[in-house]
N, C-alpha and C. Protein backbone atom coordinates (compact mmCIF):
# COMPACT_ATOMS: atom_id res chain seq x y z
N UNK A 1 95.49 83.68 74.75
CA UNK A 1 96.88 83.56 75.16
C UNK A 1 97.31 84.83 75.88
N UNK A 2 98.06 85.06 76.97
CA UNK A 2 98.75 85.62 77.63
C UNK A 2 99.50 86.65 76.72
N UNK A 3 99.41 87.83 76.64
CA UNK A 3 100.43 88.97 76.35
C UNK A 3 101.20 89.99 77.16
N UNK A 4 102.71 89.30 76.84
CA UNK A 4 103.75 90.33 77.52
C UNK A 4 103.81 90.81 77.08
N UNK A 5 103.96 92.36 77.70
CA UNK A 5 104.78 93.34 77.67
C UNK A 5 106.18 93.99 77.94
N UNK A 6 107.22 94.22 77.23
CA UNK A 6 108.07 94.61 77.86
C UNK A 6 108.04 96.25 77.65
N UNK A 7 107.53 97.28 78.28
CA UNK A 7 107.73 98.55 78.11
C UNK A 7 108.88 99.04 79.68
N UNK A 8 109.41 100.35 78.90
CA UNK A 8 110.38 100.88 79.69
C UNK A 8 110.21 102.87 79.42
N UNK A 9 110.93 103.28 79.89
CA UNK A 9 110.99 104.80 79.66
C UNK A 9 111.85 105.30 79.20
N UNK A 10 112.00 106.59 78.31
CA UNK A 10 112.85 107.09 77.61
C UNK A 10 113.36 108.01 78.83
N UNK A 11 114.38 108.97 77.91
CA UNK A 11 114.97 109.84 78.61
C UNK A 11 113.53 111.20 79.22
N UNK A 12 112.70 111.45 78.66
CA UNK A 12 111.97 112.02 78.55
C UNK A 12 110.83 111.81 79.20
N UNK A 13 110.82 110.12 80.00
CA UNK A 13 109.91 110.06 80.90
C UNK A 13 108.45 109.28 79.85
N UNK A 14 108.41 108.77 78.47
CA UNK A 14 108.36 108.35 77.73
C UNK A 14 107.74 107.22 77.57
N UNK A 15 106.58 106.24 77.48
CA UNK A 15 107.01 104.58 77.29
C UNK A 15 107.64 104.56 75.87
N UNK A 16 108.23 103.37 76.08
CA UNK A 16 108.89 102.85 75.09
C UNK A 16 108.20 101.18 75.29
N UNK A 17 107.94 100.77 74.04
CA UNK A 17 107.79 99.46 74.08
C UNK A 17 109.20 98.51 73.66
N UNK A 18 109.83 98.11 74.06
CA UNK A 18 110.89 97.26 73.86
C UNK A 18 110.75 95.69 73.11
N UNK A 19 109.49 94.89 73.32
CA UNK A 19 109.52 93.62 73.00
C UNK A 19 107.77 93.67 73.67
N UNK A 20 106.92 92.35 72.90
CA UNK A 20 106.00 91.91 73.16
C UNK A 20 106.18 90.38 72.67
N UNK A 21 105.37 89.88 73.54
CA UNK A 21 105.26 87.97 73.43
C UNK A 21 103.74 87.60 73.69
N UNK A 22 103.24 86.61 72.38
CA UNK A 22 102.29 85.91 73.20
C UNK A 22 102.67 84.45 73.92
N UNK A 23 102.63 83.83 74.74
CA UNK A 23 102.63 82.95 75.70
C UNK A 23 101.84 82.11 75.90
N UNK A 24 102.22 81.06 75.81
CA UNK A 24 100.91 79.86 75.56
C UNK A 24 100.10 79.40 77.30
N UNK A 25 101.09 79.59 78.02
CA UNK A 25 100.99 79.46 79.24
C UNK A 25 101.64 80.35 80.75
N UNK A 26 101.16 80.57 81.74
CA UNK A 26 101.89 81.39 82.68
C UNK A 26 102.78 80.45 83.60
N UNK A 27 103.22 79.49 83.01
CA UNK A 27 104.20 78.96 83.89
C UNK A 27 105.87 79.59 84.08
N UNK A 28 106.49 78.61 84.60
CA UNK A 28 107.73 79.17 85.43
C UNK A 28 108.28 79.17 83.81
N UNK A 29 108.46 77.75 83.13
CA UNK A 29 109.05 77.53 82.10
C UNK A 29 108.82 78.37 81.35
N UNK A 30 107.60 78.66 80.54
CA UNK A 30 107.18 79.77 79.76
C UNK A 30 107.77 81.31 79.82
N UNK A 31 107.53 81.66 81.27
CA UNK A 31 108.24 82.94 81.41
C UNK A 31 109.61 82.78 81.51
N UNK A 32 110.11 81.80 82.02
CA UNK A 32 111.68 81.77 82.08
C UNK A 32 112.26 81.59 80.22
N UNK A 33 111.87 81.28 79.43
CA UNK A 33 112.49 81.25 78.27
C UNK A 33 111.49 82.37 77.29
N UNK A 34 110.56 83.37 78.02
CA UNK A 34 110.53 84.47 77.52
C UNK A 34 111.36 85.45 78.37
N UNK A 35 111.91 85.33 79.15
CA UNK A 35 112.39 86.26 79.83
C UNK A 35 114.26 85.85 79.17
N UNK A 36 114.28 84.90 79.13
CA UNK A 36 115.87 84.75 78.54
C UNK A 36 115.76 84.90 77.35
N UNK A 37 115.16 84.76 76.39
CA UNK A 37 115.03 85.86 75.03
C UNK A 37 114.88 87.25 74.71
N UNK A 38 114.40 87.72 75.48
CA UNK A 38 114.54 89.10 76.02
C UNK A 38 115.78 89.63 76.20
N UNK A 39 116.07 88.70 77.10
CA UNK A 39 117.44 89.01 77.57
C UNK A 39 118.52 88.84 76.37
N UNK A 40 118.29 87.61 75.49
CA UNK A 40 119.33 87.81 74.93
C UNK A 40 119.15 88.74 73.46
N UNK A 41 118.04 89.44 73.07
CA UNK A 41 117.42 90.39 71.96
C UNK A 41 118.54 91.54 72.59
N UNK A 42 118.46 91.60 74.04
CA UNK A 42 119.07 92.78 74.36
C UNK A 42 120.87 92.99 74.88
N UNK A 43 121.36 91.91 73.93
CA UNK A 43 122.48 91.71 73.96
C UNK A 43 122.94 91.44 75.41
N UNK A 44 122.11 90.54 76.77
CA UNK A 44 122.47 89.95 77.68
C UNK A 44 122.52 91.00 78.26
N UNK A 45 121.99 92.19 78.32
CA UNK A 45 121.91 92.91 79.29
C UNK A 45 120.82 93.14 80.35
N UNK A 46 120.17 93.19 81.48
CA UNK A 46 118.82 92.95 82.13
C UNK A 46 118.26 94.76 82.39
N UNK A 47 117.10 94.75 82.53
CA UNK A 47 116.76 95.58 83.01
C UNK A 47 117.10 96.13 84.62
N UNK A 48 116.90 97.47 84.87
CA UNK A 48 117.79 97.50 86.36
C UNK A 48 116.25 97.30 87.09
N UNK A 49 114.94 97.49 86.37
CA UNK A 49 113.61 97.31 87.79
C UNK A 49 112.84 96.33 87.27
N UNK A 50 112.28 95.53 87.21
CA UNK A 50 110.97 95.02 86.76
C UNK A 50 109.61 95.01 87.57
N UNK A 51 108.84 95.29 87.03
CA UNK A 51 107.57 95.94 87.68
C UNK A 51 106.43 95.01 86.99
N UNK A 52 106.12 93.78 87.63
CA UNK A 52 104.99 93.04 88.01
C UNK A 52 103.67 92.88 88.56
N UNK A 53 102.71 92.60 87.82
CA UNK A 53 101.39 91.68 88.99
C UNK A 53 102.86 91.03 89.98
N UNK A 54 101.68 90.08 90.51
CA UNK A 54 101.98 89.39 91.65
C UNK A 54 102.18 87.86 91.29
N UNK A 55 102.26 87.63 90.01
CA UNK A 55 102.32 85.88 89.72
C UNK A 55 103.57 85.46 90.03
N UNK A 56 103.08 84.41 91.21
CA UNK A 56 104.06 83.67 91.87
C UNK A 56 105.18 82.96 91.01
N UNK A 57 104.64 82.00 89.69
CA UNK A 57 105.70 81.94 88.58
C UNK A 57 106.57 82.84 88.00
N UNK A 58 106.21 83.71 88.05
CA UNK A 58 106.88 84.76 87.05
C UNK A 58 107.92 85.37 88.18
N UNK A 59 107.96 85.43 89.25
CA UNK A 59 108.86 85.84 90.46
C UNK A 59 109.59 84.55 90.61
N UNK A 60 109.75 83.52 90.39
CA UNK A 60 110.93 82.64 90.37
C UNK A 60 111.14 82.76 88.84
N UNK A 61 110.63 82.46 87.97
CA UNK A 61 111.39 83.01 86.40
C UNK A 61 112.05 84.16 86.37
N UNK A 62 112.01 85.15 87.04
CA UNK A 62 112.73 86.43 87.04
C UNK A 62 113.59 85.88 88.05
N UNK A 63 113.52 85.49 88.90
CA UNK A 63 114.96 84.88 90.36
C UNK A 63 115.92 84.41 88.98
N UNK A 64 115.10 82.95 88.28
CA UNK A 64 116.27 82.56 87.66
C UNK A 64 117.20 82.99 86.43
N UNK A 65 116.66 84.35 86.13
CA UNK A 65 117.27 85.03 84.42
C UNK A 65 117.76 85.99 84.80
N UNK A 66 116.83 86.94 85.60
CA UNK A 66 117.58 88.12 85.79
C UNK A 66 118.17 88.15 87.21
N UNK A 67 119.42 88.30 87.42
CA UNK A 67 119.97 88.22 88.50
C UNK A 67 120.41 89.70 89.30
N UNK A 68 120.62 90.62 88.48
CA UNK A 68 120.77 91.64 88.87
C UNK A 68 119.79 92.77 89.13
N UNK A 69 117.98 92.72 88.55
CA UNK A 69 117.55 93.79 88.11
C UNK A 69 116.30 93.72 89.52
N UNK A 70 115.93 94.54 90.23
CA UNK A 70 115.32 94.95 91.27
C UNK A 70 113.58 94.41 90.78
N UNK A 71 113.07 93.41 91.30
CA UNK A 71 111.97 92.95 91.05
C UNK A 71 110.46 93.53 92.05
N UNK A 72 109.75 94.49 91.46
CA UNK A 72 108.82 95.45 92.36
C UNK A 72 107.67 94.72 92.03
N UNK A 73 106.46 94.99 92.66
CA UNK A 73 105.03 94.71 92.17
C UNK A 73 104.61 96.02 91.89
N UNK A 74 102.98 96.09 91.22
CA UNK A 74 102.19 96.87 90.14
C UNK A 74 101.51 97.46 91.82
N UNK A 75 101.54 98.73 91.81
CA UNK A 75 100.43 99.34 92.72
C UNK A 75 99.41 98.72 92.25
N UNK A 76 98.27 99.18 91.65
CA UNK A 76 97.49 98.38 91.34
C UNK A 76 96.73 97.22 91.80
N UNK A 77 97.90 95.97 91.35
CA UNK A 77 97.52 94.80 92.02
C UNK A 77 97.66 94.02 93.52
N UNK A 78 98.39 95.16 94.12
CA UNK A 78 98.54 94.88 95.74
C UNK A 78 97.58 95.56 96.34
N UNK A 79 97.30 97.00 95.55
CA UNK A 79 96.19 97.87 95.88
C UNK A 79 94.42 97.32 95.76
N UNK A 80 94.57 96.62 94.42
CA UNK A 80 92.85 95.86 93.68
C UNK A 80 92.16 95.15 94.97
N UNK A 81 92.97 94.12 95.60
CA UNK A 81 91.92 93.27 96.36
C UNK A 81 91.27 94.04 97.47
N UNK A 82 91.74 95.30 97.88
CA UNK A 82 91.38 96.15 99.27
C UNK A 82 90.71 96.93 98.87
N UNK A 83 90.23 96.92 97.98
CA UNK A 83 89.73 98.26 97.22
C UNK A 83 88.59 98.65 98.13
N UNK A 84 87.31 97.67 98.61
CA UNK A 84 86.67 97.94 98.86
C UNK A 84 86.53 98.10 100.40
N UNK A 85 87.23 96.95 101.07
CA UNK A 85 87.73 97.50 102.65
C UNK A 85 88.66 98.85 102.39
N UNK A 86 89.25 99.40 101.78
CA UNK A 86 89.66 100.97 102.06
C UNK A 86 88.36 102.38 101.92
N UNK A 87 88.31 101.63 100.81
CA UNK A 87 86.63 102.94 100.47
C UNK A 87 85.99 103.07 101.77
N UNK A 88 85.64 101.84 102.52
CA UNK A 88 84.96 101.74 103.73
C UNK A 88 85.87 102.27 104.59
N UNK A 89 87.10 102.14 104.75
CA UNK A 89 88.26 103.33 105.60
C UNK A 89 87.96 104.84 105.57
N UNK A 90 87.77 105.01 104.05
CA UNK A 90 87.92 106.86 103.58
C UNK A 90 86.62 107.34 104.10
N UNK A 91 85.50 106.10 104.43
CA UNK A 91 84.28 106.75 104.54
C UNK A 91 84.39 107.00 106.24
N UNK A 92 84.95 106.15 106.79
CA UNK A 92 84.65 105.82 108.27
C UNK A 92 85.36 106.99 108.67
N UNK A 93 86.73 107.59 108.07
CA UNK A 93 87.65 108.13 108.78
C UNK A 93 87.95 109.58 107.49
N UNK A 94 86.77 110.07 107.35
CA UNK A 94 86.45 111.24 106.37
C UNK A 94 86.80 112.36 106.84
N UNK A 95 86.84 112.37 108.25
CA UNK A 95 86.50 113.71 109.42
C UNK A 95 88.45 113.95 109.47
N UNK A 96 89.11 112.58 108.91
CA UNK A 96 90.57 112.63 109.46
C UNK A 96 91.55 112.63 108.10
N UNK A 97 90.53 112.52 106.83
CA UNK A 97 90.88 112.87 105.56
C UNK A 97 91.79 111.78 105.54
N UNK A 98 91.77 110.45 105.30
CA UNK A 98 92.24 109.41 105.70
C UNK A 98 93.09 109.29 103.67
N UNK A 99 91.91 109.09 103.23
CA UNK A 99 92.06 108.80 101.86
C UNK A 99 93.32 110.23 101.36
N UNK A 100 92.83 110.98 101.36
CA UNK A 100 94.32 111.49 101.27
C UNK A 100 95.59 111.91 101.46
N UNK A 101 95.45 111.75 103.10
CA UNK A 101 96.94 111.69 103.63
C UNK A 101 97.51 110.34 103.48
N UNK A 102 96.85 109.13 103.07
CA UNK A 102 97.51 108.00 102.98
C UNK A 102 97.89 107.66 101.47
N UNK A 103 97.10 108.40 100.27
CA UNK A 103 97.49 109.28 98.79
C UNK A 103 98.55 109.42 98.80
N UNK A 104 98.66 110.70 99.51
CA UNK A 104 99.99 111.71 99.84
C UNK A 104 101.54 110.59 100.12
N UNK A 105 101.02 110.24 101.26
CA UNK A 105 101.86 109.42 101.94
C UNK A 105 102.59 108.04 100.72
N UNK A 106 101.50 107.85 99.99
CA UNK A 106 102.38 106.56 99.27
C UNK A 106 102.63 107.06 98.09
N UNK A 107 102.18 108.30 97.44
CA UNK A 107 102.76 109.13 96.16
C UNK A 107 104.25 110.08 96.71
N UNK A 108 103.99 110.76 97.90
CA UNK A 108 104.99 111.52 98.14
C UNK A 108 106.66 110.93 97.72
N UNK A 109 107.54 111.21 97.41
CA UNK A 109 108.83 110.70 97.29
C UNK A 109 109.38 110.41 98.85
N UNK A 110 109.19 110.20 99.76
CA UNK A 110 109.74 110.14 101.02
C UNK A 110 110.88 108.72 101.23
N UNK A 111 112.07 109.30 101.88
CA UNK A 111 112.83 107.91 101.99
C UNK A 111 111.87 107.09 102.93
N UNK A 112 112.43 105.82 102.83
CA UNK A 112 111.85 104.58 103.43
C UNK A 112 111.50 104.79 104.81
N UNK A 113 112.21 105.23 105.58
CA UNK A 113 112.36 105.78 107.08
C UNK A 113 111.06 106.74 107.49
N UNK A 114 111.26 107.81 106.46
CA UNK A 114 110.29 108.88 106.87
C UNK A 114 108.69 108.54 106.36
N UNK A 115 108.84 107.05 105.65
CA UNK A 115 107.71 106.59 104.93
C UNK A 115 107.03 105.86 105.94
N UNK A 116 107.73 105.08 106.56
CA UNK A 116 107.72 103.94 108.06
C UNK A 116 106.86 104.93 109.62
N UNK A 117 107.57 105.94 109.39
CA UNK A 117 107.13 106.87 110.67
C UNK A 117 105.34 107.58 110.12
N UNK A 118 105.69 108.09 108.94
CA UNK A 118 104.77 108.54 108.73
C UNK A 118 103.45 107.73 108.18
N UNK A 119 103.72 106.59 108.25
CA UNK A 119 102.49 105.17 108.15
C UNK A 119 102.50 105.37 109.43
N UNK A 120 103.01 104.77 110.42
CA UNK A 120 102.59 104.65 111.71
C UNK A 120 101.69 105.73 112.45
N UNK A 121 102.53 106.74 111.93
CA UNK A 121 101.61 108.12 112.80
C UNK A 121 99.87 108.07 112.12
N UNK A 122 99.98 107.65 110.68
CA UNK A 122 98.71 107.85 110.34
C UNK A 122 97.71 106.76 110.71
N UNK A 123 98.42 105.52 110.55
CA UNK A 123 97.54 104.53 111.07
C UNK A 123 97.62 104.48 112.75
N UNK A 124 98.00 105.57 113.34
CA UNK A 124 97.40 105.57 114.80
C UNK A 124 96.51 106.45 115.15
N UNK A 125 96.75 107.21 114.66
CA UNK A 125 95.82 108.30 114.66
C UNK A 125 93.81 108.08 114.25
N UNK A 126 94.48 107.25 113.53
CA UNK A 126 93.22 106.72 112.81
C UNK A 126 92.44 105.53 113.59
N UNK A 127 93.27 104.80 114.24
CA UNK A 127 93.31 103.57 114.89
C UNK A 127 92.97 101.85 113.77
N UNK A 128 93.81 102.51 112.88
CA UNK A 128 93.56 101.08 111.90
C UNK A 128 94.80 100.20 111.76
N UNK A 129 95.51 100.37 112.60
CA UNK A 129 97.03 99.66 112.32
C UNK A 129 96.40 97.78 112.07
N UNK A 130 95.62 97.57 113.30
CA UNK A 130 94.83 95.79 113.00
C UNK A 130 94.01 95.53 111.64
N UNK A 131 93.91 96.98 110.81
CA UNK A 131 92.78 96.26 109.97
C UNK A 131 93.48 95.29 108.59
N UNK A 132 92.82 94.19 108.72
CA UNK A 132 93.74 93.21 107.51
C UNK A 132 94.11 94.46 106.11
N UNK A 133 93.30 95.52 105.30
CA UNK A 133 94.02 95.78 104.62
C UNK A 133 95.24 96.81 104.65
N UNK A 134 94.97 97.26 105.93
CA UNK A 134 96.38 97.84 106.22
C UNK A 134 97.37 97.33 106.36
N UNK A 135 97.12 95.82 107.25
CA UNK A 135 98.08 95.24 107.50
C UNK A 135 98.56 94.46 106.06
N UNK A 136 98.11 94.06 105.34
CA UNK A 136 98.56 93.78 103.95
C UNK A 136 99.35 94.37 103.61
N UNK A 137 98.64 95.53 103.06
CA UNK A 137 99.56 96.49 102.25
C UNK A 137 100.90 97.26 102.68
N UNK A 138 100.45 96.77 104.49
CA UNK A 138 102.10 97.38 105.32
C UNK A 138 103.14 96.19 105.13
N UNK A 139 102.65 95.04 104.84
CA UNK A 139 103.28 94.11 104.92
C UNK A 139 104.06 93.87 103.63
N UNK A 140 103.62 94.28 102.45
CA UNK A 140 104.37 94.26 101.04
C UNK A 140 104.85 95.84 100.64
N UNK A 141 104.76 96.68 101.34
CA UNK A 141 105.09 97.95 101.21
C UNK A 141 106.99 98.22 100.19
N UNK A 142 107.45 96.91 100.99
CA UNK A 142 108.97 97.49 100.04
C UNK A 142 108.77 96.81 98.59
N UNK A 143 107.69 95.99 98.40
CA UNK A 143 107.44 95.50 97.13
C UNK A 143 106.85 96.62 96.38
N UNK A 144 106.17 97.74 96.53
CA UNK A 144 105.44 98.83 95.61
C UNK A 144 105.19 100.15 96.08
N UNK A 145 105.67 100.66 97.09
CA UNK A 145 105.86 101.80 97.55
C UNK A 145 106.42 102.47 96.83
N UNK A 146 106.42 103.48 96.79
CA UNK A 146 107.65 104.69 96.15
C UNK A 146 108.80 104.50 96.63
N UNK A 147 109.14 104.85 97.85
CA UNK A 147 109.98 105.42 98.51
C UNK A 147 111.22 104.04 98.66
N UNK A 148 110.78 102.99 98.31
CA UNK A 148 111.22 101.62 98.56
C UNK A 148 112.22 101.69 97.14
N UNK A 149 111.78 102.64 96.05
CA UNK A 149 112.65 102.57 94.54
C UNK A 149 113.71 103.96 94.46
N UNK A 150 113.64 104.24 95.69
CA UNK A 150 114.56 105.13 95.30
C UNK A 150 115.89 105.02 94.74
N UNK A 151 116.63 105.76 94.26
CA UNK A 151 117.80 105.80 93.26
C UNK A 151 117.74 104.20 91.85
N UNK A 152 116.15 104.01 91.79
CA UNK A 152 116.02 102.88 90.55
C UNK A 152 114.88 103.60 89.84
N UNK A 153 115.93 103.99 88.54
CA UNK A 153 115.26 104.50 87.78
C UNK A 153 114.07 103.92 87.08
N UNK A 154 112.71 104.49 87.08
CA UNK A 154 111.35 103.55 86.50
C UNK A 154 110.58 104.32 86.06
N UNK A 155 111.26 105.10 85.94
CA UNK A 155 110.24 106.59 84.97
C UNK A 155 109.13 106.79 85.26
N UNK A 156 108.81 107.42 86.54
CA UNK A 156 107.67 107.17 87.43
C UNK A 156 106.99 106.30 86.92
N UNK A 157 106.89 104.77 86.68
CA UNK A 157 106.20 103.63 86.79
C UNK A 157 105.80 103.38 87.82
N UNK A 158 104.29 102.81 88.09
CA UNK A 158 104.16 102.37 89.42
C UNK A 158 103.30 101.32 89.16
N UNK A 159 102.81 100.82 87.66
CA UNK A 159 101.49 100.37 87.60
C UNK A 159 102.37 99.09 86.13
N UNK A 160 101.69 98.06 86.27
CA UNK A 160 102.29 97.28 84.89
C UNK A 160 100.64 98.10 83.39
C-alpha cells in the first residue's frame, strides 16, 4: 500500500512530520479524501506549498481540496528520467563545466527573470537549448525551480 507523507518545517528549518496515511490506492478519490482529512485534522487550514512527484491524480485531488496552497513538483522526479542524457551533457561539455554552472544556476536563489536569462546564456553557450532534456526540464522549470518559490516558505524543500 501507498504511504503518505505529510512533512513540513519548523521554525528552525526542521522536518516535522504532521500526519501519515496508508492508501489503498493512488487514485483521484483516494487522495482527495486523504487530502480533505488532513485538511480537516488541521482545523481547515491548507498548507501554503505542496511539494509532489508528478502523479497526475494527485494534482487534480490537490486542484479540488486545497484551493489556496501553491502546488510544486519534487526536483528529483522531474530531474530522475534525464539523469542519464545529462551525465552524457556534463561529459560532452566538461571543458565548459556544464554540470556545475547549471548546479549553481538551479540551486542559486535567483529571481525568475535572472533565472530565465541565465538558462539561456548557458544553454547557448553550450549549444544544447534542442536537446529533449533540456527542453523538458525548461519546460516545467516554474513547477521545481528555486527561484519559481520565492516568498513561499518550504524550508529549503526541494525533494518529497
Amino acid at each position: 500500500m501507498p504511504l503518505a507523507m505529510f512533512v513540513g518545517a519548523n521554525n528552525n528549518l526542521k522536518n516535522v512530520t504532521f500526519g501519515q496515511a496508508l492508501i489503498g490506492d493512488e487514485s483521484i478519490g483516494s487522495f482527495k479524501w486523504l487530502f480533505e482529512t488532513f485538511k480537516s485534522c488541521m482545523g481547515g487550514r491548507e498548507p501554503h506549498v505542496i511539494l509532489t512527484d508528478k502523479d497526475p491524480a494527485m494534482k487534480v485531488a490537490i486542484e479540488l481540496v486545497f484551493f489556496k496552497s501553491q502546488h510544486r513538483n519534487c526536483r528529483w522526479h522531474i530531474i530522475r528520467p534525464w539523469e542519464f542524457e545529462l551525465d552524457q551533457l556534463y561529459t560532452e561539455h566538461k571543458d565548459k563545466n556544464l554540470k556545475e554552472r547549471l548546479e549553481s544556476l538551479i540551486n542559486y536563489p535567483l529571481g525568475p527573470t535572472q533565472f530565465e536569462v541565465g538558462w539561456e546564456k548557458l544553454v547557448d553557450e553550450c549549444g544544447i537549448a534542442d536537446h529533449p532534456a533540456i527542453r523538458a526540464l525548461w519546460d516545467k522549470r516554474e513547477r521545481w525551480i528555486a527561484a519559481y518559490f520565492k516568498g513561499m516558505y518550504c524550508g529549503r524543500m526541494t525533494s518529497t
